[in-house]
Protein backbone atom coordinates (compact mmCIF):
# COMPACT_ATOMS: atom_id res chain seq x y z
CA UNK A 1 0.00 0.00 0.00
CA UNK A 2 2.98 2.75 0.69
CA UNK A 3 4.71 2.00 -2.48
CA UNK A 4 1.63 3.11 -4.43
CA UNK A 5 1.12 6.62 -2.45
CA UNK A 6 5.03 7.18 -2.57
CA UNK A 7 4.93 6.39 -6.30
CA UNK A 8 1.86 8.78 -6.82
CA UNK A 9 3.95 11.36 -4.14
CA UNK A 10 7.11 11.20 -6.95
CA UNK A 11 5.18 11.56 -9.87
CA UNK A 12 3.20 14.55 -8.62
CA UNK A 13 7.09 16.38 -7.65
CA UNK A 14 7.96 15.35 -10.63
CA UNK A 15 5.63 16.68 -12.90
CA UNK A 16 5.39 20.26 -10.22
CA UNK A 17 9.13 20.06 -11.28
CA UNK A 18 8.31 20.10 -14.70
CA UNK A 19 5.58 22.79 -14.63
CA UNK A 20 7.92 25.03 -12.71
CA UNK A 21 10.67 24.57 -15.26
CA UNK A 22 8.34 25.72 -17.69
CA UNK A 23 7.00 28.47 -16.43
CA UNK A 24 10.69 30.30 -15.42
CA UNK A 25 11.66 29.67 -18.70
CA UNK A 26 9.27 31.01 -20.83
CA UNK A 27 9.45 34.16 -17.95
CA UNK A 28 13.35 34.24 -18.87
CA UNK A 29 12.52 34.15 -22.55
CA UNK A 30 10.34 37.10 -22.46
CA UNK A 31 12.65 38.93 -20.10
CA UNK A 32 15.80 38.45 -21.87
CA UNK A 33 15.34 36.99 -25.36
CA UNK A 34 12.25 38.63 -27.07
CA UNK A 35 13.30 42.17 -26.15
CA UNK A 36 16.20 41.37 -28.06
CA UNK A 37 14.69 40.27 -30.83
CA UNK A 38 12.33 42.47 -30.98
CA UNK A 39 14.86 45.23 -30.82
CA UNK A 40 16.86 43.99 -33.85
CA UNK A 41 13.52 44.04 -35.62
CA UNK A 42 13.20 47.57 -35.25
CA UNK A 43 16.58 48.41 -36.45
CA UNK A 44 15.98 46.49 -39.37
CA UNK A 45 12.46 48.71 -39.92
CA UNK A 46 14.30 51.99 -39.18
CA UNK A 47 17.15 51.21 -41.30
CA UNK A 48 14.99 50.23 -44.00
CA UNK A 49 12.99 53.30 -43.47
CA UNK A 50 15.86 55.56 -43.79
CA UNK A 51 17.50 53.66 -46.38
CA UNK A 52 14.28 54.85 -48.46
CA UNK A 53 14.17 58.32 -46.98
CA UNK A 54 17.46 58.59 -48.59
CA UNK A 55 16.55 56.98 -52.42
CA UNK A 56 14.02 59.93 -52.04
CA UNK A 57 15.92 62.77 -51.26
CA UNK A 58 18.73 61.43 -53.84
CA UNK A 59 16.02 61.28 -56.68
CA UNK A 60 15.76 65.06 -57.20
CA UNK A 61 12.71 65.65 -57.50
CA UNK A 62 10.97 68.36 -55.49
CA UNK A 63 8.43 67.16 -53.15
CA UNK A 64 4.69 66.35 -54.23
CA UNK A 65 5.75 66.67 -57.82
CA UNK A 66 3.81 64.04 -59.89
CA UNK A 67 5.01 62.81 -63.29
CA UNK A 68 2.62 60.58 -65.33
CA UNK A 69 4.09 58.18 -68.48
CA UNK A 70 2.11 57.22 -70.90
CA UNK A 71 3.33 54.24 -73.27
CA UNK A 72 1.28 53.50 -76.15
CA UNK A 73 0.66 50.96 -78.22
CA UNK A 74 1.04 50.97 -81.68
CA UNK A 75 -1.57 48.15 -82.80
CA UNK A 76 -3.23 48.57 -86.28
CA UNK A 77 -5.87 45.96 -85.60
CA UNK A 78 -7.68 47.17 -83.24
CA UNK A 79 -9.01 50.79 -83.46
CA UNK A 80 -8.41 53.50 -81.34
CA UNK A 81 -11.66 54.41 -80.31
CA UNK A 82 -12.67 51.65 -78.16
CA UNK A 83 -14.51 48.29 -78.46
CA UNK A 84 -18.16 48.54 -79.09
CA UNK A 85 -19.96 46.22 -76.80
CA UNK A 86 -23.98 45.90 -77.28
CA UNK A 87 -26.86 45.76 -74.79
CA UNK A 88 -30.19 44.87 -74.00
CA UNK A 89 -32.09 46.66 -71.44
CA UNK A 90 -34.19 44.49 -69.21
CA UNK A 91 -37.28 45.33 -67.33
C-alpha cells in the first residue's frame, strides 16, 4: 500500500518540477530573449525606413511633384476608339 502513495507522491514532484521549469523559462525568454529580438527588428524597420528616406531625397525631385508616363501601343488591328460592346435593357 505505501509504495503506491510514494509512487503517486514522486510523480506529482515530478511533474510540479516540470511545470515550474516551464514556467521560469518562458518568464526568462520574455525577459531576456524577445526584447532582443524584438529590438533587432526595429533596427531592421528603421534602417529600412531611412534607407528609403534617402533613395528619395537622392532622386531630385521636389516634393509632391507628380510625373505621369504614358506608353502606347502601336496596334493597327484594333481601333483607337474603343470596343463597341452591345446591350439589351431588361425590365
Amino acid at each position: 500500500m505505501y509504495p503506491a502513495i510514494i509512487l503517486v507522491i514522486t510523480n506529482f514532484l515530478r511533474a510540479l518540477f516540470v511545470i515550474l521549469i516551464i514556467w521560469y523559462g518562458i518568464k526568462l525568454v520574455t525577459k531576456y530573449v524577445l526584447p532582443m529580438v524584438l529590438h533587432k527588428t526595429v533596427k531592421n524597420i528603421q534602417s529600412r525606413v531611412g534607407e528609403q528616406f534617402r533613395q528619395q531625397q537622392q532622386s531630385g525631385r521636389p516634393e509632391g511633384e507628380v510625373t505621369v508616363e504614358n506608353k502606347q501601343r502601336h496596334n493597327s488591328t484594333k481601333s483607337q476608339e474603343g470596343e463597341y460592346v452591345d446591350f439589351e435593357e431588361v425590365e
